[in-house]
Protein backbone atom coordinates (compact mmCIF):
# COMPACT_ATOMS: atom_id res chain seq x y z
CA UNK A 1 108.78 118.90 85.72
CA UNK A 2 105.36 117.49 85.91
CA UNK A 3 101.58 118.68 87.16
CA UNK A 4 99.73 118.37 89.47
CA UNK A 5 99.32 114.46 88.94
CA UNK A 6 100.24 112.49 92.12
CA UNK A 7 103.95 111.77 92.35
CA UNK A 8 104.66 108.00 94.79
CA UNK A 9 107.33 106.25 95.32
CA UNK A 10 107.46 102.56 95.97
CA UNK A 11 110.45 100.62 97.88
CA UNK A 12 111.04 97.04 96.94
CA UNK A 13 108.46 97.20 94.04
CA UNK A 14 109.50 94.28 91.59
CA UNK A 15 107.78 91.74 93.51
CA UNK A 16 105.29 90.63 95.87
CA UNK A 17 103.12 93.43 97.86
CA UNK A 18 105.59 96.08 96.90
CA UNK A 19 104.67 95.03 93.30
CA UNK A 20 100.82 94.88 94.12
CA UNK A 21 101.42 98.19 95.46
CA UNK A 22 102.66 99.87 92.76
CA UNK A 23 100.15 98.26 90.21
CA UNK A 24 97.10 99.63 92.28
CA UNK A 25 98.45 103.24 92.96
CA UNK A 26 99.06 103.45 89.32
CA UNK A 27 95.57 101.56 87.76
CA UNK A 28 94.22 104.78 90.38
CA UNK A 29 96.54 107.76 88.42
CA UNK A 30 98.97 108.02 90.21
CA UNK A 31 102.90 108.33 88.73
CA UNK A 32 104.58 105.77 90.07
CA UNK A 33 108.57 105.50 90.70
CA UNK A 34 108.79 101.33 91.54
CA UNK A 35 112.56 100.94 93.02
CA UNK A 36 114.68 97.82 94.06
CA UNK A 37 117.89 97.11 94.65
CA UNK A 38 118.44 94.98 91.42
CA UNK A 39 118.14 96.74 88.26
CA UNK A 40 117.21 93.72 85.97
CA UNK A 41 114.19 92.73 88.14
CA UNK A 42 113.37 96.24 88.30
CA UNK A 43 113.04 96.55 84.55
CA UNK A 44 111.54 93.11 84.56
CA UNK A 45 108.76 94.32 86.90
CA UNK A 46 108.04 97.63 84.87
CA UNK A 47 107.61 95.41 81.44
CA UNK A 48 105.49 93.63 83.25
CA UNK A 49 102.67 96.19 84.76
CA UNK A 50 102.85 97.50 81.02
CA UNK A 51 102.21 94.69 78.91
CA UNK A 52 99.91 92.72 81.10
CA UNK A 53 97.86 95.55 82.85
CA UNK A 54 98.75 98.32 80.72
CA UNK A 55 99.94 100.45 83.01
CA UNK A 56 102.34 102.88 81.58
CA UNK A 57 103.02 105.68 84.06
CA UNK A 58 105.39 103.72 85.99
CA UNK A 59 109.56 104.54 86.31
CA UNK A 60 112.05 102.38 87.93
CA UNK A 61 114.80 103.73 89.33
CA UNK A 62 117.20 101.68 91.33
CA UNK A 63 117.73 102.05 95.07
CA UNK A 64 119.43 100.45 97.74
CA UNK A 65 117.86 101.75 100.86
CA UNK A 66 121.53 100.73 102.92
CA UNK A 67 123.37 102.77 100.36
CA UNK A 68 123.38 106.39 101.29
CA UNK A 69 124.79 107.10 97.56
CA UNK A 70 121.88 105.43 96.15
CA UNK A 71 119.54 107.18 98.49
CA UNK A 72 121.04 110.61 97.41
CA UNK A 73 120.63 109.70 93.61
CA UNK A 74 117.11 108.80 94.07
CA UNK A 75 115.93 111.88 95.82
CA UNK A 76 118.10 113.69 92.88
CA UNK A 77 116.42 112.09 90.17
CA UNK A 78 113.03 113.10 91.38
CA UNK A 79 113.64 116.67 92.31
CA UNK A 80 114.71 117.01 89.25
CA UNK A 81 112.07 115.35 87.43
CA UNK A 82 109.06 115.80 89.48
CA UNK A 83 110.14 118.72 91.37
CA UNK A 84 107.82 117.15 94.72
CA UNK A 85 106.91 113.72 95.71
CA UNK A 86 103.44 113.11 97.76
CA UNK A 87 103.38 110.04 98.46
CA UNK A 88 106.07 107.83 100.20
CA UNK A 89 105.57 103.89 100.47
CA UNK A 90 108.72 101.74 102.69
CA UNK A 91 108.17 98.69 101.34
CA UNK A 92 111.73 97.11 101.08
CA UNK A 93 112.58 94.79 103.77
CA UNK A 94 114.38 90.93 105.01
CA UNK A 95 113.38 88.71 107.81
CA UNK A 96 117.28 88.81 109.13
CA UNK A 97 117.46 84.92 108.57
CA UNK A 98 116.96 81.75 106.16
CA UNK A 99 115.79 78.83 106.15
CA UNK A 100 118.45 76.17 105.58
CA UNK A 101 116.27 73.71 102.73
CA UNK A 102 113.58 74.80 100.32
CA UNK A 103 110.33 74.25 101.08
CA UNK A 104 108.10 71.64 98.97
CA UNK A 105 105.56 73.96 97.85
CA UNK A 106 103.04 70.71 97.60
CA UNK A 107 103.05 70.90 101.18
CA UNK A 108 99.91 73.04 102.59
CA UNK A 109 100.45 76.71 103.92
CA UNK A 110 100.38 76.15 107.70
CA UNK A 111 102.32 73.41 107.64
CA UNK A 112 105.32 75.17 105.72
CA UNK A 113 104.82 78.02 108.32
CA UNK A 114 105.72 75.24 111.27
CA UNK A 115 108.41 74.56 109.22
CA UNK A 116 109.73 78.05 108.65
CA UNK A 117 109.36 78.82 112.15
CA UNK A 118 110.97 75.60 113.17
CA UNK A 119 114.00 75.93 110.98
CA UNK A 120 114.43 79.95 110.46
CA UNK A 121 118.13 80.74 111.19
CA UNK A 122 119.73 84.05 112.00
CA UNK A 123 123.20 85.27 112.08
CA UNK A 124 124.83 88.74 113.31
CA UNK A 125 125.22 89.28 109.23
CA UNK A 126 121.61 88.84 108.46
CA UNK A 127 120.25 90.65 111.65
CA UNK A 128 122.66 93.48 110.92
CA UNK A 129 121.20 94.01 107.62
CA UNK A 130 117.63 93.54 108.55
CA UNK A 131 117.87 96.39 111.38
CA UNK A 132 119.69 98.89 108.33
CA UNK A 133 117.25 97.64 105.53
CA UNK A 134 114.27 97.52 107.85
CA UNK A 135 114.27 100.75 110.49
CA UNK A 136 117.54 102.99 109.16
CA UNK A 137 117.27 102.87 105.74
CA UNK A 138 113.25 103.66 106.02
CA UNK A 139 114.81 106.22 108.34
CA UNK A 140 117.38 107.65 106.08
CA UNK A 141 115.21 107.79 102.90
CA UNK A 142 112.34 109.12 104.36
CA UNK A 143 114.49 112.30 106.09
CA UNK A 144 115.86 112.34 102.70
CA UNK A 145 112.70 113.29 101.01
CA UNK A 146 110.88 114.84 103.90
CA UNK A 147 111.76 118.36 102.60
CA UNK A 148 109.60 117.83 99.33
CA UNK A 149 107.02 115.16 101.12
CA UNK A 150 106.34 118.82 103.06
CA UNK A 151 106.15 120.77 100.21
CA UNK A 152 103.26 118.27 98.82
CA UNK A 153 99.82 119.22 99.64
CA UNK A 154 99.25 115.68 100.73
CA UNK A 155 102.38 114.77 101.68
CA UNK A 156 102.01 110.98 102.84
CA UNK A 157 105.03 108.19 104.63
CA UNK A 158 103.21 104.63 104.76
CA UNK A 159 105.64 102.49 106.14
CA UNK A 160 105.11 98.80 105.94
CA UNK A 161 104.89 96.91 108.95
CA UNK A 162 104.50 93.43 110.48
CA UNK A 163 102.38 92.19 113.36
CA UNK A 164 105.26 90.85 114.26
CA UNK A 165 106.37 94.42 115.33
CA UNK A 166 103.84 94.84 117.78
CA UNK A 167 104.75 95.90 121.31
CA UNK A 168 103.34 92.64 123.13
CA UNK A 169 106.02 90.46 121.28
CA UNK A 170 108.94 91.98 123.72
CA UNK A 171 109.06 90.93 127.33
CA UNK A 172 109.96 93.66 128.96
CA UNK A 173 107.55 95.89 130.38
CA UNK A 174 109.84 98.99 131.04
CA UNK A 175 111.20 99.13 127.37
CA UNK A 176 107.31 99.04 126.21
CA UNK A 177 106.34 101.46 128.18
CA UNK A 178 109.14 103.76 127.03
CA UNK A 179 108.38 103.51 123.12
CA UNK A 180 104.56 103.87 124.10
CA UNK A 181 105.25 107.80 125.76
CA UNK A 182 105.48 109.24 122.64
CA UNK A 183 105.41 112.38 124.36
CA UNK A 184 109.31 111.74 125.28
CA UNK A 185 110.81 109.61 123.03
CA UNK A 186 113.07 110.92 120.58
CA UNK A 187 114.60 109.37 117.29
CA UNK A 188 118.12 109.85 118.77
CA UNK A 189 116.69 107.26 121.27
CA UNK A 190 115.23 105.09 118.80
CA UNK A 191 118.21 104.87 116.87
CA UNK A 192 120.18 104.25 120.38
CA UNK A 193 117.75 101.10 120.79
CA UNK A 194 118.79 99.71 117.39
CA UNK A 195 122.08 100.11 118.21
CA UNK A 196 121.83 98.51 121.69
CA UNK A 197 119.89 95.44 119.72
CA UNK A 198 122.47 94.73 117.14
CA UNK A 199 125.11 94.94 120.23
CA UNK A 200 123.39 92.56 122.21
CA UNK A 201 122.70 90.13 119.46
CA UNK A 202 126.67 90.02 118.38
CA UNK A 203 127.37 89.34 122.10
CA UNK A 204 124.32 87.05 122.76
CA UNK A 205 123.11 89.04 125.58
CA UNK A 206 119.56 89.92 124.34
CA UNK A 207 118.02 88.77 127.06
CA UNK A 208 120.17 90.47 129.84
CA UNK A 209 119.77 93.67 127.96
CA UNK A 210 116.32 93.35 127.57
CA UNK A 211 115.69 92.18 124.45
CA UNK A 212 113.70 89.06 125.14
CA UNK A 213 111.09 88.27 123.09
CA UNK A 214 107.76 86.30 123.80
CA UNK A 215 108.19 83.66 121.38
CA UNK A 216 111.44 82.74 119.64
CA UNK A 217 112.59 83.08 116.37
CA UNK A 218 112.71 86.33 113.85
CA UNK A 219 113.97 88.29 117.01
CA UNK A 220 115.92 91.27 114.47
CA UNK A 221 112.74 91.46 112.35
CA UNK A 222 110.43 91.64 115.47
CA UNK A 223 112.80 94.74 116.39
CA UNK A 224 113.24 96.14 113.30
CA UNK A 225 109.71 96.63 113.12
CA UNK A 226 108.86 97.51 116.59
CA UNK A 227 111.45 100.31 116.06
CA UNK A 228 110.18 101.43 112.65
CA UNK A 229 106.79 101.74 114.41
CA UNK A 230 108.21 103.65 117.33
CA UNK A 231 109.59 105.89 114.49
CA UNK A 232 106.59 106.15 112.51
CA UNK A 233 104.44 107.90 115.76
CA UNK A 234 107.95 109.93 116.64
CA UNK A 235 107.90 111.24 112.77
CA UNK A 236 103.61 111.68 112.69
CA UNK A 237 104.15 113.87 115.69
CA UNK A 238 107.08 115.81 114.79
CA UNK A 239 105.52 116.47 111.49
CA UNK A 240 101.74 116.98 112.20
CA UNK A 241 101.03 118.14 108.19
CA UNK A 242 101.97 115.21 107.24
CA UNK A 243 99.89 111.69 107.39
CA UNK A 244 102.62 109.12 108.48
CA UNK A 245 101.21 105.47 109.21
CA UNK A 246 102.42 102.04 108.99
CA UNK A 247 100.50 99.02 108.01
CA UNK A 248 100.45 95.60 108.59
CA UNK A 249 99.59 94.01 105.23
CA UNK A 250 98.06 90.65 107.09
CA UNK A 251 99.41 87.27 106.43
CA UNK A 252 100.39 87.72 102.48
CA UNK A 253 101.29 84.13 100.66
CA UNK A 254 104.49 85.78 98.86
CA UNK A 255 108.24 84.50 98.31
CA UNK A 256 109.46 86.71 101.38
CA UNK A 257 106.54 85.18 103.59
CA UNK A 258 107.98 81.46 102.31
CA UNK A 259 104.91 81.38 100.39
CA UNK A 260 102.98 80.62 103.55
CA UNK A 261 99.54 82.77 104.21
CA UNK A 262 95.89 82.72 103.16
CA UNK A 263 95.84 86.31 101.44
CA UNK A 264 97.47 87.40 98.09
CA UNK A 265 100.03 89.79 97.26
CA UNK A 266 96.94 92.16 95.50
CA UNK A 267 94.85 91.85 98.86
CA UNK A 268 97.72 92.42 101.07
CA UNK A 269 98.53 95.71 99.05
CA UNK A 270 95.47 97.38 99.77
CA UNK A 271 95.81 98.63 103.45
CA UNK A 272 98.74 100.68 102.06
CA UNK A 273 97.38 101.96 98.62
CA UNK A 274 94.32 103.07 100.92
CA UNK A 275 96.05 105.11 103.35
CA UNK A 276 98.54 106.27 100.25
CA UNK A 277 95.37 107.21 98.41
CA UNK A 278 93.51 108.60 101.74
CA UNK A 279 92.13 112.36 102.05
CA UNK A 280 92.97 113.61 105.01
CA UNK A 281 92.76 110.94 107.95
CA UNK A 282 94.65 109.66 110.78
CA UNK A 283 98.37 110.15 111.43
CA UNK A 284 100.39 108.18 113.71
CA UNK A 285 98.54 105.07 113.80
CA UNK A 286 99.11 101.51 113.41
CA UNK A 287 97.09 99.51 110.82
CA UNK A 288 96.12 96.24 110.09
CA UNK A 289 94.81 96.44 106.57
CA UNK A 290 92.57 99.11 106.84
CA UNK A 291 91.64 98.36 110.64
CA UNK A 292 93.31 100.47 113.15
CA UNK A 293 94.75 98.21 116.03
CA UNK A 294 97.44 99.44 118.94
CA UNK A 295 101.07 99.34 118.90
């Protein structure tokens, strides 16, 4: 087992914010575990942070957050090589669509955003696995590790978020005000909501079942993340020694944002490393970057 060095772990690491991520916690001393699904880009990633930034004290491990087997390994693997992890970053995610052509990266930012939101397709497959890469398997792998996340004495769950998962993107004013009493809602009724979503979107009835959103498009990322938000307050309240926030990492101009969006992958890394890195502080809350805004 190690010391008392700071143990994280890092979902969807190999690239993009996940990957500025995991080079900032470690440039700050912190052990880092980077994860992702593929192994290759994985070990790609770790070569990488070594031989370009020097930064040594970094592990993959592979994980795929839909794959309880994988989860179980992972959570193995550290117990028995850390024996605690204290910091938790859910990073891993998919916008539950595609575009149908590649974008001509010539073209200027905003205009490939028009494009992206003019032309971003979404079938039951793809929302499917956004809602079990997106809210369960943050879900799943955090409940997995919450018994050694305790044992930490700064046991931290950053879970990264979208402003597309904020509360004034769905039109209905009863389900808002339900995931806003935090007082009564219950995971068992989040996870009912995902279910109800996926449902609904296989019968094309998300509007009658009041899943309408206020502007079209991405409508199973917009609920993954409204429900991984719901569940980050639920978790923060249930668990009030630990810090659990989520963070909106701004507009970042990476491959899973179509390259569209004025910040880069370093800058949009830092709202989470901060409130990884953070003594003491808020729980429960919503960020954008480092600014606290409302669900």
């Amino acid at each position: 087992m190690e010391g008392k060095k700071r143990i994280a772990l890092v979902t969807g690491g190999n690239r993009g914010i996940g990957f500025g991520i995991c080079k900032q916690l470690a440039s700050k001393g912190v052990t880092v575990i980077l994860t992702a699904r593929d192994e290759k880009r994985g070990e790609e990633a770790i070569r990488k942070l070594s031989e370009e930034f020097g930064l040594t004290d970094v592990i993959f491990h592979q994980l795929d957050v839909t794959n309880n087997s994988s989860i179980m390994s992972l959570v193995d693997f550290v117990k028995n090589r850390f024996g605690k992890l204290d910091i938790l970053v859910n990073n891993a995610a998919t916008d539950g669509g595609f575009i149908p052509q590649p974008l001509d990266v010539e073209v200027p930012w905003k205009e490939r955003l028009d494009i992206v939101l003019k032309t971003h397709f979404e079938t039951y497959e793809l929302a499917e696995t956004c809602l079990k890469t997106n809210y369960f398997g943050v879900k799943y792998l955090t409940e997995a590790f919450l018994p050694i996340l305790k044992s930490s004495d700064s046991g931290r769950v950053v879970n990264v978020s979208s402003n597309r998962g904020k509360l004034k993107h769905l039109n209905n004013e009863e389900l808002v005000k339900e995931l806003n009493d935090i007082n009564n809602l219950t995971l068992e009724r989040i996870d009912d909501l995902a279910k109800s979503f996926l449902k609904s979107f296989k019968e094309n009835s998300l509007e009658e079942n009041g899943w309408k959103m206020s502007e079209e498009g991405f409508r199973a990322y917009k609920a993954s993340k409204i429900l991984l938000n719901a569940y980050t307050r639920v978790t923060a309240k249930i668990y009030p020694n630990l810090h659990v926030n989520c963070v909106q990492p701004g507009h970042v101009n990476t491959g899973f944002s179509y390259h569209t969006g004025p910040l880069t992958a370093d800058e949009g890394a830092e709202g989470a490393v901060t409130l990884a890195l953070a003594d003491g502080g808020p729980t429960g809350l919503f960020f954008e970057r480092t600014e606290i805004l409302t669900f």
